[in-house]
PDB file of N, CA and C in Angstrom:
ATOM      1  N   UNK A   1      84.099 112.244 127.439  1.00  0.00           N
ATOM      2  CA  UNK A   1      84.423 111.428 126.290  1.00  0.00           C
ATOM      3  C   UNK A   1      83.250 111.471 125.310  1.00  0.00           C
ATOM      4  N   UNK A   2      83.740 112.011 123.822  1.00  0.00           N
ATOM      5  CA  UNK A   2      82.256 111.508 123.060  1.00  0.00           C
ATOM      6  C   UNK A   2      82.041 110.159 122.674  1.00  0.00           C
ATOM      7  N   UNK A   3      81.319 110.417 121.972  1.00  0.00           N
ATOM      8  CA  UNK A   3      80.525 108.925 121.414  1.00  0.00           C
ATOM      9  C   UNK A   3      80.738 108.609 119.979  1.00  0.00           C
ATOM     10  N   UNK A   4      81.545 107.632 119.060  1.00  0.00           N
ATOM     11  CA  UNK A   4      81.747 107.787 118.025  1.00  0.00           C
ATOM     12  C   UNK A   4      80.708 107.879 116.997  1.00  0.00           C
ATOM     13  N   UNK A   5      80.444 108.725 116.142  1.00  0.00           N
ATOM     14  CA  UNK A   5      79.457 108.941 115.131  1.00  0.00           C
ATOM     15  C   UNK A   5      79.128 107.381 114.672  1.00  0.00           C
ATOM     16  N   UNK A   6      80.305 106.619 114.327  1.00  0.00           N
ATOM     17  CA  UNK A   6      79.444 105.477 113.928  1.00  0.00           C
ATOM     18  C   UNK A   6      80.584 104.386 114.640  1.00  0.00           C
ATOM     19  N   UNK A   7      79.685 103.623 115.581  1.00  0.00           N
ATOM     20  CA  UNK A   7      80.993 102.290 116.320  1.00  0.00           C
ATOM     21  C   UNK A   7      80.830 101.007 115.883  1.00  0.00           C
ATOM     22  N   UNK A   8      81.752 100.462 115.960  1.00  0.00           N
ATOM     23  CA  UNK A   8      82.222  99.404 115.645  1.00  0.00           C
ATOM     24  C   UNK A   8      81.207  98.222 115.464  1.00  0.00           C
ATOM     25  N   UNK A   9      80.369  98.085 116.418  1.00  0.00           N
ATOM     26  CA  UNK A   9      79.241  97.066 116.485  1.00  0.00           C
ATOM     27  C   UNK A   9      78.244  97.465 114.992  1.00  0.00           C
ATOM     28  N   UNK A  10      78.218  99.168 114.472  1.00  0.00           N
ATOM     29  CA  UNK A  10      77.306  99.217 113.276  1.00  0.00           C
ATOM     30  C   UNK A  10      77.879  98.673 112.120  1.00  0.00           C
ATOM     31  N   UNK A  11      79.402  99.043 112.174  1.00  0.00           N
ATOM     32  CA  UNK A  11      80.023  98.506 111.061  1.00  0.00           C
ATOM     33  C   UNK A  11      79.856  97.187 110.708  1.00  0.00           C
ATOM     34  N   UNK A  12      80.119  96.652 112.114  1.00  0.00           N
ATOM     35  CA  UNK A  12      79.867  95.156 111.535  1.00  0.00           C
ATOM     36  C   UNK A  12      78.641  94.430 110.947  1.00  0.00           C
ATOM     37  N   UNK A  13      77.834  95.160 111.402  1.00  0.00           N
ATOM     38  CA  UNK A  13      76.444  94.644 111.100  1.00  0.00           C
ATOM     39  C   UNK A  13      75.842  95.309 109.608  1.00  0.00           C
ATOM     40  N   UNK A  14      76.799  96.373 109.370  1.00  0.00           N
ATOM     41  CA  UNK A  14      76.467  96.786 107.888  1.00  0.00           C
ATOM     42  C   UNK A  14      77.120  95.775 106.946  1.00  0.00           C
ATOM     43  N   UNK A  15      78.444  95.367 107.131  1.00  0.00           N
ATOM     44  CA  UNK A  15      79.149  94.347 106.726  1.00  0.00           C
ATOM     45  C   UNK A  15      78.715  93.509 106.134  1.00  0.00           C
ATOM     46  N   UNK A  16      78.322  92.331 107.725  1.00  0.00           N
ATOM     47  CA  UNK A  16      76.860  91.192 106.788  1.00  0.00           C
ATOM     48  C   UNK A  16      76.115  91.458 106.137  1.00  0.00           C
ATOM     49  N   UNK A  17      75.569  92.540 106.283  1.00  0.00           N
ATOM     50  CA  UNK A  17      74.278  92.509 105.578  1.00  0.00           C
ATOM     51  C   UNK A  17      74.891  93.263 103.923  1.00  0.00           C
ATOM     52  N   UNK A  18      76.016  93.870 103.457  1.00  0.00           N
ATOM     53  CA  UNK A  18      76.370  94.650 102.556  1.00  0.00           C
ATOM     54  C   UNK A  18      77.197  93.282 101.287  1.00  0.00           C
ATOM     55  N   UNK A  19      78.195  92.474 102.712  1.00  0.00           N
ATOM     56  CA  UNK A  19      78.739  91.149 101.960  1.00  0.00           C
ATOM     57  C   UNK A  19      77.530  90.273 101.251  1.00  0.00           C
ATOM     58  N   UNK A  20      76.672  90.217 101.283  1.00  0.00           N
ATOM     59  CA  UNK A  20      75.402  89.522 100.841  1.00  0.00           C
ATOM     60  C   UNK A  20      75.404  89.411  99.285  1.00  0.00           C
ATOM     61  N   UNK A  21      75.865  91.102  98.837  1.00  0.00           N
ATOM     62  CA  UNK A  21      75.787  91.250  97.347  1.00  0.00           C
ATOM     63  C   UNK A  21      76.932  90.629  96.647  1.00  0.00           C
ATOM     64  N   UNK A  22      78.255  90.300  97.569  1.00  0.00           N
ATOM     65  CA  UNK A  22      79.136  89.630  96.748  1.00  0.00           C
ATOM     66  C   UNK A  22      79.302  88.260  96.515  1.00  0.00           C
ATOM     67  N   UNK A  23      78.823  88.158  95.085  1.00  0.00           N
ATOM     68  CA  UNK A  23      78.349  87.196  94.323  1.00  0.00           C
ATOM     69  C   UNK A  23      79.438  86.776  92.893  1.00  0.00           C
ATOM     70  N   UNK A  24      80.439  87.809  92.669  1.00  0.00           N
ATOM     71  CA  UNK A  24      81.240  87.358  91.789  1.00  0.00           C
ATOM     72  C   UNK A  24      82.586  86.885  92.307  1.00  0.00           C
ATOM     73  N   UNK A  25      83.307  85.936  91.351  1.00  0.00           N
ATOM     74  CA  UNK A  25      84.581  85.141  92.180  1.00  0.00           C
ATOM     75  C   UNK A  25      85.442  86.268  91.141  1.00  0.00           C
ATOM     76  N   UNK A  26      86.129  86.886  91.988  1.00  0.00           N
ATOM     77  CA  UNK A  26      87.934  87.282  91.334  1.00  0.00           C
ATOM     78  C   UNK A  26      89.131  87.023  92.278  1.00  0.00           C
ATOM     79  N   UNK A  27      89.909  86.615  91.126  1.00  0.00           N
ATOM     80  CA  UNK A  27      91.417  86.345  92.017  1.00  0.00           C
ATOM     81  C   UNK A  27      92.150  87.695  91.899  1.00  0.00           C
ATOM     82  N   UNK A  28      92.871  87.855  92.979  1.00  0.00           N
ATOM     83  CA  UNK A  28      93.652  88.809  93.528  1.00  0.00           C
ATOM     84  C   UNK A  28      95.429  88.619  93.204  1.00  0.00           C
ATOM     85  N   UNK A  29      95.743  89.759  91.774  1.00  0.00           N
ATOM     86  CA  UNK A  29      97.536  88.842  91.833  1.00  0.00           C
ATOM     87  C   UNK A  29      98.276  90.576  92.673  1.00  0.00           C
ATOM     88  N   UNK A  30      98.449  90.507  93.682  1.00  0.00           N
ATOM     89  CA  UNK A  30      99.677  91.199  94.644  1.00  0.00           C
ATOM     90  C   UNK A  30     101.079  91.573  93.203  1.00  0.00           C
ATOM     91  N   UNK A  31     100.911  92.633  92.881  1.00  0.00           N
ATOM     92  CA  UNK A  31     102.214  92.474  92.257  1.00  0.00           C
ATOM     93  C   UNK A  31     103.636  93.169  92.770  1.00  0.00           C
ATOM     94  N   UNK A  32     104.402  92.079  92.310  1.00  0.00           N
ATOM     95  CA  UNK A  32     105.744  92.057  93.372  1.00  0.00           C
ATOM     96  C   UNK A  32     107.023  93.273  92.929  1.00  0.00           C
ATOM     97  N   UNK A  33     107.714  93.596  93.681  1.00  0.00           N
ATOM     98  CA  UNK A  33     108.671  95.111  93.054  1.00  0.00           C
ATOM     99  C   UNK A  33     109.125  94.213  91.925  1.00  0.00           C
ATOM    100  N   UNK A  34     109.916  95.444  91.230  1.00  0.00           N
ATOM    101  CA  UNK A  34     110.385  95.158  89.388  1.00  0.00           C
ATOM    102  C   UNK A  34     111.998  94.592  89.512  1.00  0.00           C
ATOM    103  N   UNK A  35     111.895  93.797  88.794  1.00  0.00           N
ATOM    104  CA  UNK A  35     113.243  93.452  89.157  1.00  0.00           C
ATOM    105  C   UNK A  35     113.873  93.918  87.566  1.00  0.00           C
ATOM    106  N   UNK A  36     114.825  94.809  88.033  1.00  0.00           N
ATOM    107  CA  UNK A  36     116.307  95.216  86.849  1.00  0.00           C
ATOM    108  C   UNK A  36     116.663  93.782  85.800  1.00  0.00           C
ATOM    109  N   UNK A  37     116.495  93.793  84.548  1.00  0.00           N
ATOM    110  CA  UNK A  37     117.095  92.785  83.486  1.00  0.00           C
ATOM    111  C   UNK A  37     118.138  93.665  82.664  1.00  0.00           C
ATOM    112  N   UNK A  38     119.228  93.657  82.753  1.00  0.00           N
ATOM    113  CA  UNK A  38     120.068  94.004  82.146  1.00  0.00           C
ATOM    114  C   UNK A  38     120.182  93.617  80.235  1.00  0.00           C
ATOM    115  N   UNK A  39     119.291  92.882  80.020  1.00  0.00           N
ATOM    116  CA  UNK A  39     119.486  92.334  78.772  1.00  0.00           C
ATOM    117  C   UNK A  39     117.964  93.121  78.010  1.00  0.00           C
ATOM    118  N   UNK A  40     117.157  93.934  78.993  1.00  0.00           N
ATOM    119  CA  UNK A  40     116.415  94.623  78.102  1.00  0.00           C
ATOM    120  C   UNK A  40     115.076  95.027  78.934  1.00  0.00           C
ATOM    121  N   UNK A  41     114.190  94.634  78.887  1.00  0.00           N
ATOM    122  CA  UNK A  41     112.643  94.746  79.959  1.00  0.00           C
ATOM    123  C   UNK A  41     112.978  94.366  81.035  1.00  0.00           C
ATOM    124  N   UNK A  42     112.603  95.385  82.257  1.00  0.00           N
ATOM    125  CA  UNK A  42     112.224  94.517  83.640  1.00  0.00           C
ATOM    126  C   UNK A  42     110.760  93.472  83.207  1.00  0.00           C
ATOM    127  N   UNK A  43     111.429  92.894  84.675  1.00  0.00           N
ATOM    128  CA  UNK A  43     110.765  91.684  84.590  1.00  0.00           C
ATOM    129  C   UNK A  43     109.739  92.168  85.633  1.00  0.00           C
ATOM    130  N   UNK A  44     108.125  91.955  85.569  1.00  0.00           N
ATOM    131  CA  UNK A  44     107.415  91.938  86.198  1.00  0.00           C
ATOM    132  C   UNK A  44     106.534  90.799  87.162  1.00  0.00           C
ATOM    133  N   UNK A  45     106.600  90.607  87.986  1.00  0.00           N
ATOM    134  CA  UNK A  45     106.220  89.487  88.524  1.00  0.00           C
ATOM    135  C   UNK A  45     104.963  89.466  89.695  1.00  0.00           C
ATOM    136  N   UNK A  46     103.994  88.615  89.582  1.00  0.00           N
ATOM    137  CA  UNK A  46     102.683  88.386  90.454  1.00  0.00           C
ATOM    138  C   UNK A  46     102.515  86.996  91.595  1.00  0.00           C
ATOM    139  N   UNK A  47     101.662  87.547  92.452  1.00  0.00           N
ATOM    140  CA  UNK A  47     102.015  86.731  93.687  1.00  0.00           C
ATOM    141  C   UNK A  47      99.988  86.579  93.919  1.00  0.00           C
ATOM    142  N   UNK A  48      99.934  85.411  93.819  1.00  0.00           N
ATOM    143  CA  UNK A  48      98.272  85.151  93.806  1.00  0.00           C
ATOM    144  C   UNK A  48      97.826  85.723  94.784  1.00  0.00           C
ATOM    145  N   UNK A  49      97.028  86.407  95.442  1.00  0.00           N
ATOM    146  CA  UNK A  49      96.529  86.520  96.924  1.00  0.00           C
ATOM    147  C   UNK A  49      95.255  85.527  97.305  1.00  0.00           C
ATOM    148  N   UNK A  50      94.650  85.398  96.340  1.00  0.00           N
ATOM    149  CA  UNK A  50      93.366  84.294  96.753  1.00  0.00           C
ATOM    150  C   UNK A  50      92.313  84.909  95.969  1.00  0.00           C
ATOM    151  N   UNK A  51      91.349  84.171  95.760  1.00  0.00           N
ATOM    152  CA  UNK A  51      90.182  84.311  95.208  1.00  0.00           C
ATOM    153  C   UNK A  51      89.169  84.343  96.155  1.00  0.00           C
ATOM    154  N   UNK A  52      88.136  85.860  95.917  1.00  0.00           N
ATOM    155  CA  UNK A  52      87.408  86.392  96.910  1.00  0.00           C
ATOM    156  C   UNK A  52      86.196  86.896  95.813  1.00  0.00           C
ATOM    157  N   UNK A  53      85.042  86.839  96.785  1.00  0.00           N
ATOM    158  CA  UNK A  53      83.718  87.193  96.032  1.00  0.00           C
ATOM    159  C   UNK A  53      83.559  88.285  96.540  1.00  0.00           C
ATOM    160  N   UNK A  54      83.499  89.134  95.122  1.00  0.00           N
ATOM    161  CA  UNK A  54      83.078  90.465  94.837  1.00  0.00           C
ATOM    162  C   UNK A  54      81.740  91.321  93.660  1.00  0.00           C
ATOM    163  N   UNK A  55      81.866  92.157  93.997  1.00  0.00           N
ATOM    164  CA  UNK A  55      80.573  92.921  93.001  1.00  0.00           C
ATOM    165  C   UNK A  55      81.556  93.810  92.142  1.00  0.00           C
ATOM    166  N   UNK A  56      81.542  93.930  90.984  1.00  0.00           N
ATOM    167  CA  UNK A  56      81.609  94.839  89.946  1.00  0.00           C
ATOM    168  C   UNK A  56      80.922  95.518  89.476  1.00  0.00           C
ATOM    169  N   UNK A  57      81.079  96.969  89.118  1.00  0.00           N
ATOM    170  CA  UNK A  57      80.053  97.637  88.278  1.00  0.00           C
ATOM    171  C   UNK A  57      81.273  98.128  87.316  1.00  0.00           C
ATOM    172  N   UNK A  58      80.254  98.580  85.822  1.00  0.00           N
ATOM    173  CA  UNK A  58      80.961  99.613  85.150  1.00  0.00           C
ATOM    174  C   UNK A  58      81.085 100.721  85.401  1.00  0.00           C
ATOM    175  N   UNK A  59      81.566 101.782  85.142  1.00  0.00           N
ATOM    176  CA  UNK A  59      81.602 103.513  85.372  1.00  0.00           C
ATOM    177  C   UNK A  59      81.493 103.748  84.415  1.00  0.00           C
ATOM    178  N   UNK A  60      80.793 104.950  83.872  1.00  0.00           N
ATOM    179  CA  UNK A  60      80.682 105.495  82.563  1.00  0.00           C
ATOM    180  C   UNK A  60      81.614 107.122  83.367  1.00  0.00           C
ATOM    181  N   UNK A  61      82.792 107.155  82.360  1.00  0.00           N
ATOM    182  CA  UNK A  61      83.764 108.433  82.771  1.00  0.00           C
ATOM    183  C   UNK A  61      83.348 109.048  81.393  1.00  0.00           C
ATOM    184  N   UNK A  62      83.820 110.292  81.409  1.00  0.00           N
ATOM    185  CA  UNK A  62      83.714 111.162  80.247  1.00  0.00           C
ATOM    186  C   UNK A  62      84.245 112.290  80.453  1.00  0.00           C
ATOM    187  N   UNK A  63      84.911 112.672  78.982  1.00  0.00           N
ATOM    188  CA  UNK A  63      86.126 113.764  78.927  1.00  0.00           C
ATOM    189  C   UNK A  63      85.840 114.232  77.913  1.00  0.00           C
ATOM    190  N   UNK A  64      86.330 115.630  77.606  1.00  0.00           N
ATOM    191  CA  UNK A  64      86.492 116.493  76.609  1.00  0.00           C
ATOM    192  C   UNK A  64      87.601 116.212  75.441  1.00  0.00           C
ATOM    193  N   UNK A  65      87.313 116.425  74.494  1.00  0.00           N
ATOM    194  CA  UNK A  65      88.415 115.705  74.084  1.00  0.00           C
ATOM    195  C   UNK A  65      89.189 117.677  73.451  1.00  0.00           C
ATOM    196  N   UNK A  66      90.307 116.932  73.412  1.00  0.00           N
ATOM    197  CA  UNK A  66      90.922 118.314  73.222  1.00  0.00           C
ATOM    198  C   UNK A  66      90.895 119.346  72.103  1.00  0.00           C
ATOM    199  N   UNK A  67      91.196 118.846  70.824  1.00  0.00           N
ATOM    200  CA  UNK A  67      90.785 119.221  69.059  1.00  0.00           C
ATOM    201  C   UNK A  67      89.495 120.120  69.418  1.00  0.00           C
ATOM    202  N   UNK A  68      88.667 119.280  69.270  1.00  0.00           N
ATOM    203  CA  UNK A  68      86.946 119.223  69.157  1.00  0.00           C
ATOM    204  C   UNK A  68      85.813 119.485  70.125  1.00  0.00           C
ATOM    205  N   UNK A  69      86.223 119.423  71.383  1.00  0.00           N
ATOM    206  CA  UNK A  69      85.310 119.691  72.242  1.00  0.00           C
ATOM    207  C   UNK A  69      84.324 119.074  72.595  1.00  0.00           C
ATOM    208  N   UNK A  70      84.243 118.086  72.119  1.00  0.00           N
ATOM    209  CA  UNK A  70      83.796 116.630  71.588  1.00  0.00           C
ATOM    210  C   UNK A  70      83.354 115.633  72.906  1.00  0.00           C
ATOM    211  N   UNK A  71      82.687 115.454  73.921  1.00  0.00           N
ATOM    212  CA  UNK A  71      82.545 114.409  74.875  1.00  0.00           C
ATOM    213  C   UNK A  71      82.883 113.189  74.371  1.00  0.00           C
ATOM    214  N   UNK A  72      83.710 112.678  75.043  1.00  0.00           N
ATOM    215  CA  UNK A  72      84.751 111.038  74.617  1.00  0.00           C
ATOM    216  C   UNK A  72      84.534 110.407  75.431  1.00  0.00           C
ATOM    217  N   UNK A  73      83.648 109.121  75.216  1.00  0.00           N
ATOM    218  CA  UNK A  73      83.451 108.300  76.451  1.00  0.00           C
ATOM    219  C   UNK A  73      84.796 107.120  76.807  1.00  0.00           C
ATOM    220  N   UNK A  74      85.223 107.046  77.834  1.00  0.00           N
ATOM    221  CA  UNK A  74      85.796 105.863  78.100  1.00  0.00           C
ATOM    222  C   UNK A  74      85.502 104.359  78.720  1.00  0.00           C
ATOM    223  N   UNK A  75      85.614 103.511  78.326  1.00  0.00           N
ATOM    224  CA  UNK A  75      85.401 102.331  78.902  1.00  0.00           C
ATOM    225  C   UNK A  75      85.969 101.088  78.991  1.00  0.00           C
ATOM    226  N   UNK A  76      86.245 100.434  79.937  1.00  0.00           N
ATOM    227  CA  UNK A  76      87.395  99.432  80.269  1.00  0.00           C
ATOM    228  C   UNK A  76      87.116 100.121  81.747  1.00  0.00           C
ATOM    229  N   UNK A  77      86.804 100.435  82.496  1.00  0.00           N
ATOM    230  CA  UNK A  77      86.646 101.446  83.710  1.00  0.00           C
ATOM    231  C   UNK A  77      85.595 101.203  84.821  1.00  0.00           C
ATOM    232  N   UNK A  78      86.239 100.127  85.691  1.00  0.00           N
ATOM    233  CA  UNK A  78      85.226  99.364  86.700  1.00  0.00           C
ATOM    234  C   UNK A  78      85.293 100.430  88.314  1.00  0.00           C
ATOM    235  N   UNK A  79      84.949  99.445  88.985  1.00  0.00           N
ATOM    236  CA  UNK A  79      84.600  99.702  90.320  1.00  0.00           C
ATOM    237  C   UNK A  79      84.298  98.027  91.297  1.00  0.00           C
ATOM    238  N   UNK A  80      85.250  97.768  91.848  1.00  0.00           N
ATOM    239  CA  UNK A  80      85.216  96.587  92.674  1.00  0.00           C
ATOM    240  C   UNK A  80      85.081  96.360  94.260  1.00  0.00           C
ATOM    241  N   UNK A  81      84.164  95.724  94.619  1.00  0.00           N
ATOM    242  CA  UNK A  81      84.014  95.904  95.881  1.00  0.00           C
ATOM    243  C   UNK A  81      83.889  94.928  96.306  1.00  0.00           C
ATOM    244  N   UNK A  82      84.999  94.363  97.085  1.00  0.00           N
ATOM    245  CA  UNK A  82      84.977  92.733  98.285  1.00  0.00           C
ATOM    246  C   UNK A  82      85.261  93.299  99.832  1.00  0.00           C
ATOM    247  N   UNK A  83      85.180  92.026 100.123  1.00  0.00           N
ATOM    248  CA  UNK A  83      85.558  92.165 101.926  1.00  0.00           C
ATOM    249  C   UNK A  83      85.958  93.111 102.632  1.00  0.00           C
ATOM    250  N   UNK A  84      85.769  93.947 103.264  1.00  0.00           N
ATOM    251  CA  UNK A  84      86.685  94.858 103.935  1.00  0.00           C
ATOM    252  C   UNK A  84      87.921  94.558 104.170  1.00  0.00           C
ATOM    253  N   UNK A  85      88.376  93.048 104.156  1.00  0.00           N
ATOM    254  CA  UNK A  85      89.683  92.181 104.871  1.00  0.00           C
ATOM    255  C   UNK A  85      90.657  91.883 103.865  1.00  0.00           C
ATOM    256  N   UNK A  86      90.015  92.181 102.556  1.00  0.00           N
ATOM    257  CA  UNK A  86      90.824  92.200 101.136  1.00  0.00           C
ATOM    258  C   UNK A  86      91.688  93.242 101.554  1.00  0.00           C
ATOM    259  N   UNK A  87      92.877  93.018 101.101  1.00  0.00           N
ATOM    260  CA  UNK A  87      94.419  94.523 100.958  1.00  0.00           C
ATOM    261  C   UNK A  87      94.398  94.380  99.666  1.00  0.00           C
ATOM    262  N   UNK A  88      94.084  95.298  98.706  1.00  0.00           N
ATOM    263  CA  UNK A  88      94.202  95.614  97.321  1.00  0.00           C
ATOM    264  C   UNK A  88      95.227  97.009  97.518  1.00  0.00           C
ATOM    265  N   UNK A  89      95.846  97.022  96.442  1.00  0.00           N
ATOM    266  CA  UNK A  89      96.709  97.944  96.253  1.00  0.00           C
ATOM    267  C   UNK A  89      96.795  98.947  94.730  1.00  0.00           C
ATOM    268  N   UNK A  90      97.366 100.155  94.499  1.00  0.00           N
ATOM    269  CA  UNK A  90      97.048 100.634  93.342  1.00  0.00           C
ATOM    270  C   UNK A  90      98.540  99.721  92.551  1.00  0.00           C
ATOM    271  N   UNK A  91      97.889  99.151  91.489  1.00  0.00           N
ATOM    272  CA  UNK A  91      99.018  98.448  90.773  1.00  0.00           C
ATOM    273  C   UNK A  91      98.938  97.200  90.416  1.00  0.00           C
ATOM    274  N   UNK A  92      98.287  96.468  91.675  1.00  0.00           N
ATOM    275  CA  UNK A  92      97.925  95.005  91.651  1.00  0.00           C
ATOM    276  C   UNK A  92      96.881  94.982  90.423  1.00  0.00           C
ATOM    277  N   UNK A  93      96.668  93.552  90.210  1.00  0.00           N
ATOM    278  CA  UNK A  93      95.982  93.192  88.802  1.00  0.00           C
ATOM    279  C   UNK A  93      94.568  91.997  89.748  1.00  0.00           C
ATOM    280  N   UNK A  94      93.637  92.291  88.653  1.00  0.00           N
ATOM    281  CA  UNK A  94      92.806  91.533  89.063  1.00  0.00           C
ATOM    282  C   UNK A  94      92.193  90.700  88.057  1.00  0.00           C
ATOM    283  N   UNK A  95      91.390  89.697  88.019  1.00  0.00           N
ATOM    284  CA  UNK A  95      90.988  88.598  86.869  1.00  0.00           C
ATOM    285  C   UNK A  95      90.139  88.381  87.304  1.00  0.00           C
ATOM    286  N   UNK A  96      89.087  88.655  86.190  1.00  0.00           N
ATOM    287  CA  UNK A  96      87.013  88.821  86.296  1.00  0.00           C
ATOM    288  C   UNK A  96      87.129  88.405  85.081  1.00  0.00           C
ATOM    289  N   UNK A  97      86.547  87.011  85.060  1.00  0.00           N
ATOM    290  CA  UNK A  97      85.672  85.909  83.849  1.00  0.00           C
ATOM    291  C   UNK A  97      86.922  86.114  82.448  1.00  0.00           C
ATOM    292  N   UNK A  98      88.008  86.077  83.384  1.00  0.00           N
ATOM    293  CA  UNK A  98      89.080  85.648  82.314  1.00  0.00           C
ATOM    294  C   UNK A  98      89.878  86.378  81.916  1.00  0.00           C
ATOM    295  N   UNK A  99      89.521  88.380  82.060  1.00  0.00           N
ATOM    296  CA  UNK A  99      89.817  89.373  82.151  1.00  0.00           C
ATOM    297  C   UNK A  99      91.060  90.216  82.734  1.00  0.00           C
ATOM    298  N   UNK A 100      92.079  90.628  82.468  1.00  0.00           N
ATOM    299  CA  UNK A 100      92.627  90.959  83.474  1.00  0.00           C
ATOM    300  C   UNK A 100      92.170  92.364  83.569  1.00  0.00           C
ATOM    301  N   UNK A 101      92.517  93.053  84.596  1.00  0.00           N
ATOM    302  CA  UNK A 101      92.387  94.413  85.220  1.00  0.00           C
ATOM    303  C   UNK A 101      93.499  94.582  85.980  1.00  0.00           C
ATOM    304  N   UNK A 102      94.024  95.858  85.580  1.00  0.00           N
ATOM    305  CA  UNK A 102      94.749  96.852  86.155  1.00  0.00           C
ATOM    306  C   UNK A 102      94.302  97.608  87.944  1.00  0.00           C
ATOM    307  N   UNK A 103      94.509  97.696  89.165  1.00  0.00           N
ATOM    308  CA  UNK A 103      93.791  97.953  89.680  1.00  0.00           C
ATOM    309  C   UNK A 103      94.858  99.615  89.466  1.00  0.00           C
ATOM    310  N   UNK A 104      93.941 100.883  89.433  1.00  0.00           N
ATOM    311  CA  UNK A 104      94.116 102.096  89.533  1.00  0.00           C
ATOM    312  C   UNK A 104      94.400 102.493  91.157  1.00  0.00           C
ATOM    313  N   UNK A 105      93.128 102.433  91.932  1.00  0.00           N
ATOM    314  CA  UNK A 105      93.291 103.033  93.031  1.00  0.00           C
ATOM    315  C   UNK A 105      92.487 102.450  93.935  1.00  0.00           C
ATOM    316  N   UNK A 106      92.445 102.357  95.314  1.00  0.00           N
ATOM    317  CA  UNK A 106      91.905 101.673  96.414  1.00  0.00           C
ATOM    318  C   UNK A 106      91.649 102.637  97.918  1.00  0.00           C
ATOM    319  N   UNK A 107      90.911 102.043  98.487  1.00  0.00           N
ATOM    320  CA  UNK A 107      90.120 102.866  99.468  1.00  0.00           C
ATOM    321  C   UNK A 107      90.719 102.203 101.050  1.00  0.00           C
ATOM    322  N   UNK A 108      92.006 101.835 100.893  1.00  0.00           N
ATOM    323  CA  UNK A 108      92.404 101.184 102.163  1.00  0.00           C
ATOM    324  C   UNK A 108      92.664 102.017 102.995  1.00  0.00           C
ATOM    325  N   UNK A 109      92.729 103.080 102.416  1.00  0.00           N
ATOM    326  CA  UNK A 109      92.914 104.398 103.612  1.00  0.00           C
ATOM    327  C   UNK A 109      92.101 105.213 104.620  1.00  0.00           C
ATOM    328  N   UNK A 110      90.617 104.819 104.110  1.00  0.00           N
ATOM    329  CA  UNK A 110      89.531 105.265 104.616  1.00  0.00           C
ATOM    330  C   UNK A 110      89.390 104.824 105.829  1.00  0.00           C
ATOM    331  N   UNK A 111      88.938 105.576 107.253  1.00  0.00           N
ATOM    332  CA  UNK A 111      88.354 105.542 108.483  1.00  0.00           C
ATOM    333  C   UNK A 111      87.494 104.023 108.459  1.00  0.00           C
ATOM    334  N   UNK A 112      86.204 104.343 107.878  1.00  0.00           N
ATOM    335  CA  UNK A 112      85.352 103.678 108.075  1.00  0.00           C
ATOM    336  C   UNK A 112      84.905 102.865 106.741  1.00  0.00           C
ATOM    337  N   UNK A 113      85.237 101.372 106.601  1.00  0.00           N
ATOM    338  CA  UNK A 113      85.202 100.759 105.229  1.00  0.00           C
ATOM    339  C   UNK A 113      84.046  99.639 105.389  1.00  0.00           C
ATOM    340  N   UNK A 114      83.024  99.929 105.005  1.00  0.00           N
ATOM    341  CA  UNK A 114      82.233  98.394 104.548  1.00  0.00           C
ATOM    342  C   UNK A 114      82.636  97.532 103.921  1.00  0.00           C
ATOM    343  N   UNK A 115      82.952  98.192 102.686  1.00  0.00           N
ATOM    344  CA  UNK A 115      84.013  96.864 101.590  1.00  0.00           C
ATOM    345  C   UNK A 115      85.578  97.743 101.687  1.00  0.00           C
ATOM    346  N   UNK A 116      85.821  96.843 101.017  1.00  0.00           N
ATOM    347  CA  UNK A 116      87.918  97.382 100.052  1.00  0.00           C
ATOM    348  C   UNK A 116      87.233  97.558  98.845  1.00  0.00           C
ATOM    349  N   UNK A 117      87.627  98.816  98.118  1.00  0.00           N
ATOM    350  CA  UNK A 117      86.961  99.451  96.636  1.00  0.00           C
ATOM    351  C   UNK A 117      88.048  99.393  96.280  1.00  0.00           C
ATOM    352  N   UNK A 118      88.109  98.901  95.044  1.00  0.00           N
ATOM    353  CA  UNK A 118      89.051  99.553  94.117  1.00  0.00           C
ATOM    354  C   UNK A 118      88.908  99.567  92.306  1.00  0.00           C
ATOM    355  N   UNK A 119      89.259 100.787  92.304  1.00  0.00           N
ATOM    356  CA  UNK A 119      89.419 101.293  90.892  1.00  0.00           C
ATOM    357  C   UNK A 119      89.456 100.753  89.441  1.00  0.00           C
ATOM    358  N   UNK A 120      89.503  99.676  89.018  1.00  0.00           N
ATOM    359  CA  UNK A 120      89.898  99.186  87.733  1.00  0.00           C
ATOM    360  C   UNK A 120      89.954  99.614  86.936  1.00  0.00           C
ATOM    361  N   UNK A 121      90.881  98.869  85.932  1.00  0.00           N
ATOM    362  CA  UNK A 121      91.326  99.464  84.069  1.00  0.00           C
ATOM    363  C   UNK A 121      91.204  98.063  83.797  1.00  0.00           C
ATOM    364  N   UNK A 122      90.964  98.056  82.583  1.00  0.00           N
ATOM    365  CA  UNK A 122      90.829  96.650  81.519  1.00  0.00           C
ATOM    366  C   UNK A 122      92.161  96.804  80.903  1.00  0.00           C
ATOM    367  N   UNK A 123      92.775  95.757  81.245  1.00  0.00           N
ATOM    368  CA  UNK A 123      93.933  95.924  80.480  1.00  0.00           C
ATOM    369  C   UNK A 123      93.885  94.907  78.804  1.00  0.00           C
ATOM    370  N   UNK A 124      94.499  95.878  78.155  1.00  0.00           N
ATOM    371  CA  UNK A 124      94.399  95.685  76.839  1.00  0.00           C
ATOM    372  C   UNK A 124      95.898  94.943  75.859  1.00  0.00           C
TER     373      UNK A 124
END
């Protein structure tokens, strides 16, 4: 039998010591399937999950722009990191100091997770 590269007892202890940095409060809205309105827009609807302390950073992304060749910076473009025990999903919305955010994409799939990451957009 081998020995796992990294077991369970390290994780946890990276954990505490990694949860330390989360210092900001965001609420978590779960958003719920679309429901059909026959009279024009689906209706979109959110389900609170709780408010959990997390760390944010910005990302600085950058693209070419197509015309010009031009480097185009984008921004509205986070990076969120709470609990490992957080379930974030790509889709769900999040609210930082009043803010909403789009969440893009999430790391619930990963083997080995210190935190739950996920992706943000500033929604506009």
């Amino acid at each position: 039998m081998t020995t796992p590269l990294v077991s369970p007892g390290l994780i946890k202890r990276l954990r505490k010591v990694a949860n330390r940095g989360l210092q900001t409060e965001v609420t978590v809205l779960s958003r719920q399937p679309v429901e059909d309105n026959p009279y024009g827009q689906d209706t979109e609807s959110w389900v609170t999950m709780g408010e959990f302390d997390g760390w944010v950073r910005g990302i600085g992304t950058a693209r070419l722009e197509d015309t010009t060749g031009n480097v185009v910076s984008a921004t509205g473009v986070f990076r969120l990191h709470v609990k490992a025990e957080v379930e974030i999903y790509p889709g769900d919305m999040v609210i930082l100091r009043g803010e909403e955010y789009e969440v893009q994409d999430s790391n619930l799939e990963n083997t080995y997770r210190v935190f739950t990451t996920a992706m943000l957009r500033r929604k506009h």
